[in-house]
N, C-alpha and C. Protein backbone atom coordinates (compact mmCIF):
# COMPACT_ATOMS: atom_id res chain seq x y z
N UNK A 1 -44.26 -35.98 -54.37
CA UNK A 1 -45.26 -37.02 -54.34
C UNK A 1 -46.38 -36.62 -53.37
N UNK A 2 -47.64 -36.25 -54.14
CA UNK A 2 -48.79 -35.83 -53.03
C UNK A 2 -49.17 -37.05 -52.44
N UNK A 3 -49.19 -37.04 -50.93
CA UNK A 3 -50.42 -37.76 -50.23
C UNK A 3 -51.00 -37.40 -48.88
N UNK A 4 -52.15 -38.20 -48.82
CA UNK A 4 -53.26 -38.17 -48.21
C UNK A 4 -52.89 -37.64 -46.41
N UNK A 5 -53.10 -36.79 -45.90
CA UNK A 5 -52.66 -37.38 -44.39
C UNK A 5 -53.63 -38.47 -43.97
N UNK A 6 -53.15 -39.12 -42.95
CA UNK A 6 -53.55 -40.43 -42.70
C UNK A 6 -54.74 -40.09 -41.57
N UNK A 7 -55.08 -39.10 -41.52
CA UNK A 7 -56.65 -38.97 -40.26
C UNK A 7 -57.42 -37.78 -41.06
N UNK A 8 -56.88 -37.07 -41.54
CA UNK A 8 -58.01 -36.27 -42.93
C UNK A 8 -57.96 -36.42 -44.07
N UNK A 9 -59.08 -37.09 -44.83
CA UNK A 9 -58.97 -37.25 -46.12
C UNK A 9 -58.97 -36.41 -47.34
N UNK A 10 -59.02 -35.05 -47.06
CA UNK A 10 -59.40 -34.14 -47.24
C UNK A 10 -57.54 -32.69 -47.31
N UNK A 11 -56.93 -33.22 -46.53
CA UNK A 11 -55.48 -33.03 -46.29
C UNK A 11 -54.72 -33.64 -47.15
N UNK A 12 -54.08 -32.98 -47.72
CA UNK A 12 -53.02 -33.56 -48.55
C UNK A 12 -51.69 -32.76 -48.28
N UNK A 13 -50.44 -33.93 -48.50
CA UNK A 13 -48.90 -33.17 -48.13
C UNK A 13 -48.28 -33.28 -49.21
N UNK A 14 -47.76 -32.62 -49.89
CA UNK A 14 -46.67 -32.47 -51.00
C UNK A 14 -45.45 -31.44 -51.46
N UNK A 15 -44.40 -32.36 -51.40
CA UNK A 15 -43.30 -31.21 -50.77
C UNK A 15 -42.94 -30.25 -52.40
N UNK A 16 -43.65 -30.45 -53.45
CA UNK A 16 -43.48 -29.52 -54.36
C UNK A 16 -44.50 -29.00 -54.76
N UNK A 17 -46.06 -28.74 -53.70
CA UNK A 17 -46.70 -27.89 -54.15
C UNK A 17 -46.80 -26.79 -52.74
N UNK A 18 -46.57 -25.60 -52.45
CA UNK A 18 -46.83 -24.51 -51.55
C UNK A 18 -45.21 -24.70 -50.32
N UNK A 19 -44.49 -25.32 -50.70
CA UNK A 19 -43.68 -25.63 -50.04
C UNK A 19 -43.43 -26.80 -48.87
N UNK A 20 -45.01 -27.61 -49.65
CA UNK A 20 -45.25 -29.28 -48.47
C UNK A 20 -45.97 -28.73 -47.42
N UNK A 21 -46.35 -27.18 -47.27
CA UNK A 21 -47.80 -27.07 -46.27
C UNK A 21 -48.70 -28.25 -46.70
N UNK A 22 -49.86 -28.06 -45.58
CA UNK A 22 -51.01 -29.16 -45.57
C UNK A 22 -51.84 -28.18 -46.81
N UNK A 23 -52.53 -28.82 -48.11
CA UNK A 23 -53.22 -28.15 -48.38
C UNK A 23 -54.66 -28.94 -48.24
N UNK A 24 -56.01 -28.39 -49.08
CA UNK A 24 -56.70 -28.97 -49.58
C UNK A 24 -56.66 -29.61 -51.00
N UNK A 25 -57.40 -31.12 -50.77
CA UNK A 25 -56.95 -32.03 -51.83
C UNK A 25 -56.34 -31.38 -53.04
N UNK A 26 -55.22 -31.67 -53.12
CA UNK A 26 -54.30 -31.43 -53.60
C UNK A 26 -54.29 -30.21 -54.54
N UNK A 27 -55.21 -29.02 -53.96
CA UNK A 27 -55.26 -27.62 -54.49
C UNK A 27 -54.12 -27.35 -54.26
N UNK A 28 -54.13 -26.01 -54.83
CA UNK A 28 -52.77 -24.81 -54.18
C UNK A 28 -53.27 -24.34 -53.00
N UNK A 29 -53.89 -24.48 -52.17
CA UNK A 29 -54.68 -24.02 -51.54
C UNK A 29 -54.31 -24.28 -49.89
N UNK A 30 -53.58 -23.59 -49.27
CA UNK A 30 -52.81 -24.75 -47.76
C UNK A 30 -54.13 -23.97 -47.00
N UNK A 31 -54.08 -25.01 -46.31
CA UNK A 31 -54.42 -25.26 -45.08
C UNK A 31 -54.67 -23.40 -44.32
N UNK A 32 -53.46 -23.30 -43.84
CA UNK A 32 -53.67 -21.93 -43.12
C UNK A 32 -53.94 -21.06 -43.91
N UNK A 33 -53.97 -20.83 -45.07
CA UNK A 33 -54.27 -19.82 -45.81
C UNK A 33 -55.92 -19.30 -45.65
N UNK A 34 -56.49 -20.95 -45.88
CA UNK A 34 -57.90 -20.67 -44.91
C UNK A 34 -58.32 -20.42 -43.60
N UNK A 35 -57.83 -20.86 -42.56
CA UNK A 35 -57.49 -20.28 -41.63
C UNK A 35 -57.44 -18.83 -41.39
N UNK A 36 -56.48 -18.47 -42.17
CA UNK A 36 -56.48 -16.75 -42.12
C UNK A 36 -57.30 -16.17 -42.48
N UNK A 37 -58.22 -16.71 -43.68
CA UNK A 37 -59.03 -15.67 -44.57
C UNK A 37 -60.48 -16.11 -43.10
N UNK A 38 -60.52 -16.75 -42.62
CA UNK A 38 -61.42 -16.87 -41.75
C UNK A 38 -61.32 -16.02 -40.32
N UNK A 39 -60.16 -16.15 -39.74
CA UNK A 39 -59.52 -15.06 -38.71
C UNK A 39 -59.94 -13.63 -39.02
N UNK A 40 -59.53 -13.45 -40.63
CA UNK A 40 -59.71 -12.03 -40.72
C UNK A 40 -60.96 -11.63 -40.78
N UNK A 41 -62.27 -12.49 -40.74
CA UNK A 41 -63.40 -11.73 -40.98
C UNK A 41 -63.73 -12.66 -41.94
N UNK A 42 -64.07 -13.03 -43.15
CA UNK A 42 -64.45 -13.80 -43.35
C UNK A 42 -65.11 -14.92 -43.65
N UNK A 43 -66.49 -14.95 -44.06
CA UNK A 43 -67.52 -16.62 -43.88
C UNK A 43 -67.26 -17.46 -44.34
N UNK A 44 -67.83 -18.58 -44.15
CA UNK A 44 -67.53 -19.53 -45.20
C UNK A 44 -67.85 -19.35 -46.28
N UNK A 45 -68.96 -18.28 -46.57
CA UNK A 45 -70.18 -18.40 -48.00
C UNK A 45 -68.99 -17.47 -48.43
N UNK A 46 -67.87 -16.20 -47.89
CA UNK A 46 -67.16 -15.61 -48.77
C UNK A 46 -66.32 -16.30 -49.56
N UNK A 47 -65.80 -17.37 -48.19
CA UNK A 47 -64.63 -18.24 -49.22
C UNK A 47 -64.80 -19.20 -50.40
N UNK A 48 -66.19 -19.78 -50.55
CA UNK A 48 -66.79 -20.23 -50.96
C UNK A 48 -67.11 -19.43 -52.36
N UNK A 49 -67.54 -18.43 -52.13
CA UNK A 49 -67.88 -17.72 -53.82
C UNK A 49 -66.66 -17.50 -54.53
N UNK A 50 -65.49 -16.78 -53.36
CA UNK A 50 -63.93 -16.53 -54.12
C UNK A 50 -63.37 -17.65 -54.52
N UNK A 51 -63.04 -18.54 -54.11
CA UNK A 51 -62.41 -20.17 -54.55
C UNK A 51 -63.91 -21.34 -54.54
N UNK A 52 -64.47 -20.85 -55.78
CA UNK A 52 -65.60 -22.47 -56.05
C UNK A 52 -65.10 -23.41 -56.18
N UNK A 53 -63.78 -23.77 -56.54
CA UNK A 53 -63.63 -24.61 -55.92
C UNK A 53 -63.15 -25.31 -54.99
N UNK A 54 -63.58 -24.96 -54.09
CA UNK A 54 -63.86 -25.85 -52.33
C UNK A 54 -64.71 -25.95 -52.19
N UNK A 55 -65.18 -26.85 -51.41
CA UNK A 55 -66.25 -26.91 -50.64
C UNK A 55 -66.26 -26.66 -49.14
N UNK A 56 -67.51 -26.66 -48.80
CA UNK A 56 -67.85 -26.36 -47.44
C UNK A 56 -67.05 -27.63 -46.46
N UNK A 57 -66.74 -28.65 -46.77
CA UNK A 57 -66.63 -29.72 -46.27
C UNK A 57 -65.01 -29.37 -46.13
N UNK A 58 -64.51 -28.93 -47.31
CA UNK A 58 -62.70 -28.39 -47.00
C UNK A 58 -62.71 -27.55 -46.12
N UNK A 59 -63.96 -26.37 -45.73
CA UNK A 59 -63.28 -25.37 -44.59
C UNK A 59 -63.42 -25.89 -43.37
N UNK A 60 -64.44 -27.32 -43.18
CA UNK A 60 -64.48 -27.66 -41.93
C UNK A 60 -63.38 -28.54 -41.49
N UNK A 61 -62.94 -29.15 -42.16
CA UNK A 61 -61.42 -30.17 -42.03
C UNK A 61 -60.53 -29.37 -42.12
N UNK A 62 -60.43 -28.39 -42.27
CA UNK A 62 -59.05 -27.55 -42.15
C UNK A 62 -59.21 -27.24 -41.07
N UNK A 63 -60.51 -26.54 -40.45
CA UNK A 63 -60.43 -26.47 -39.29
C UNK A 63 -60.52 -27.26 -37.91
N UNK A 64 -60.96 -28.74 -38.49
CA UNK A 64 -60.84 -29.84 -37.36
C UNK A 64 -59.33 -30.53 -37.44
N UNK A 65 -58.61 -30.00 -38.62
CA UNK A 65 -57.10 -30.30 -38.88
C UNK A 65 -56.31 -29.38 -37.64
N UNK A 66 -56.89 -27.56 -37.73
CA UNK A 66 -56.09 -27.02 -36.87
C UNK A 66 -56.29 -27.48 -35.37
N UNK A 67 -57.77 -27.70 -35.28
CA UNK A 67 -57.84 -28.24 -33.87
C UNK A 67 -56.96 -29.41 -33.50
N UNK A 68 -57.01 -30.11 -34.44
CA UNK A 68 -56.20 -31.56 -33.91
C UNK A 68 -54.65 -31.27 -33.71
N UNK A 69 -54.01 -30.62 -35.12
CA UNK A 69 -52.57 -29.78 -34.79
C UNK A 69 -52.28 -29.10 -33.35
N UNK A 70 -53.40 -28.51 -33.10
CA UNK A 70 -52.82 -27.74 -32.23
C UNK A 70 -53.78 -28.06 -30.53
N UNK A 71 -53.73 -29.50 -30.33
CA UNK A 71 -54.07 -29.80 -29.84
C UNK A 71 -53.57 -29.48 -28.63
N UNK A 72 -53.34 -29.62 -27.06
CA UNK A 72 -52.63 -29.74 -25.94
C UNK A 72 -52.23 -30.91 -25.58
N UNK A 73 -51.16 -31.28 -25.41
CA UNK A 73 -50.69 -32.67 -25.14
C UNK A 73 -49.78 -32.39 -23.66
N UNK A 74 -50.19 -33.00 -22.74
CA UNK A 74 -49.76 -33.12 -21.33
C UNK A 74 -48.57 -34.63 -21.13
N UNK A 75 -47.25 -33.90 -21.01
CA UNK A 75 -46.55 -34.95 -20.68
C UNK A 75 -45.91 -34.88 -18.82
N UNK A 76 -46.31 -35.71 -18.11
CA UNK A 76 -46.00 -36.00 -17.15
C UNK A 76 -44.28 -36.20 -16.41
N UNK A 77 -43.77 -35.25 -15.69
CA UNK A 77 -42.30 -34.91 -15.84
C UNK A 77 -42.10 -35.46 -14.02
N UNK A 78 -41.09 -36.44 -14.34
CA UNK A 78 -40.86 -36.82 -13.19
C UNK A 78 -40.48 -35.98 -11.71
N UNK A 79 -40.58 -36.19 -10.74
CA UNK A 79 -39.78 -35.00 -10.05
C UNK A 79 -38.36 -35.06 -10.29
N UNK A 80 -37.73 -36.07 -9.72
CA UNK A 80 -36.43 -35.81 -9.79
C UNK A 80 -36.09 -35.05 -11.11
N UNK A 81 -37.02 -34.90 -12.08
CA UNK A 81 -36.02 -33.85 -13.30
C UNK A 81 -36.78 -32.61 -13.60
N UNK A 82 -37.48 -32.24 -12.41
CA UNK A 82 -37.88 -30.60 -12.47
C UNK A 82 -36.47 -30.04 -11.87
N UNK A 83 -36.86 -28.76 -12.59
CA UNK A 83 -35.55 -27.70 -12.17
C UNK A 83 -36.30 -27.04 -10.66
């Protein structure tokens, strides 16, 4: 059952297409896969001519997706339970 993640509209989860990675709307298309093709070198205008269909608007939510994923989250650890 594809759906939406609930803060990108643009994200979709479905556990029988790519193995339930995040893709774009409901392409075959996950998430990191763009990611990578961008890491490696890359523009948007390349990814863009190879897969027309995406848009410019999917490579930027994938990448405000990884930012948010991989955000830093600071949890505050009492003393008494440091080693």
């Amino acid at each position: 059952m594809e759906r939406y993640h609930y803060r990108f509209n643009r994200i979709t989860l479905d556990p029988e297409k790519c193995f339930g990675k995040p893709c774009i709307r409901g392409l075959r298309m996950p998430v990191d896969s763009i990611l990578g093709y961008l890491a490696s070198g890359m523009t948007t205008d390349d990814i863009l001519n190879q897969w027309p269909e995406l848009e410019k608007e999917d490579i930027l939510q994938a990448l405000e997706y990884a930012a948010w994923v991989t955000s830093e989250k600071v949890l505050e650890i009492e003393s008494s339970q440091r080693l």
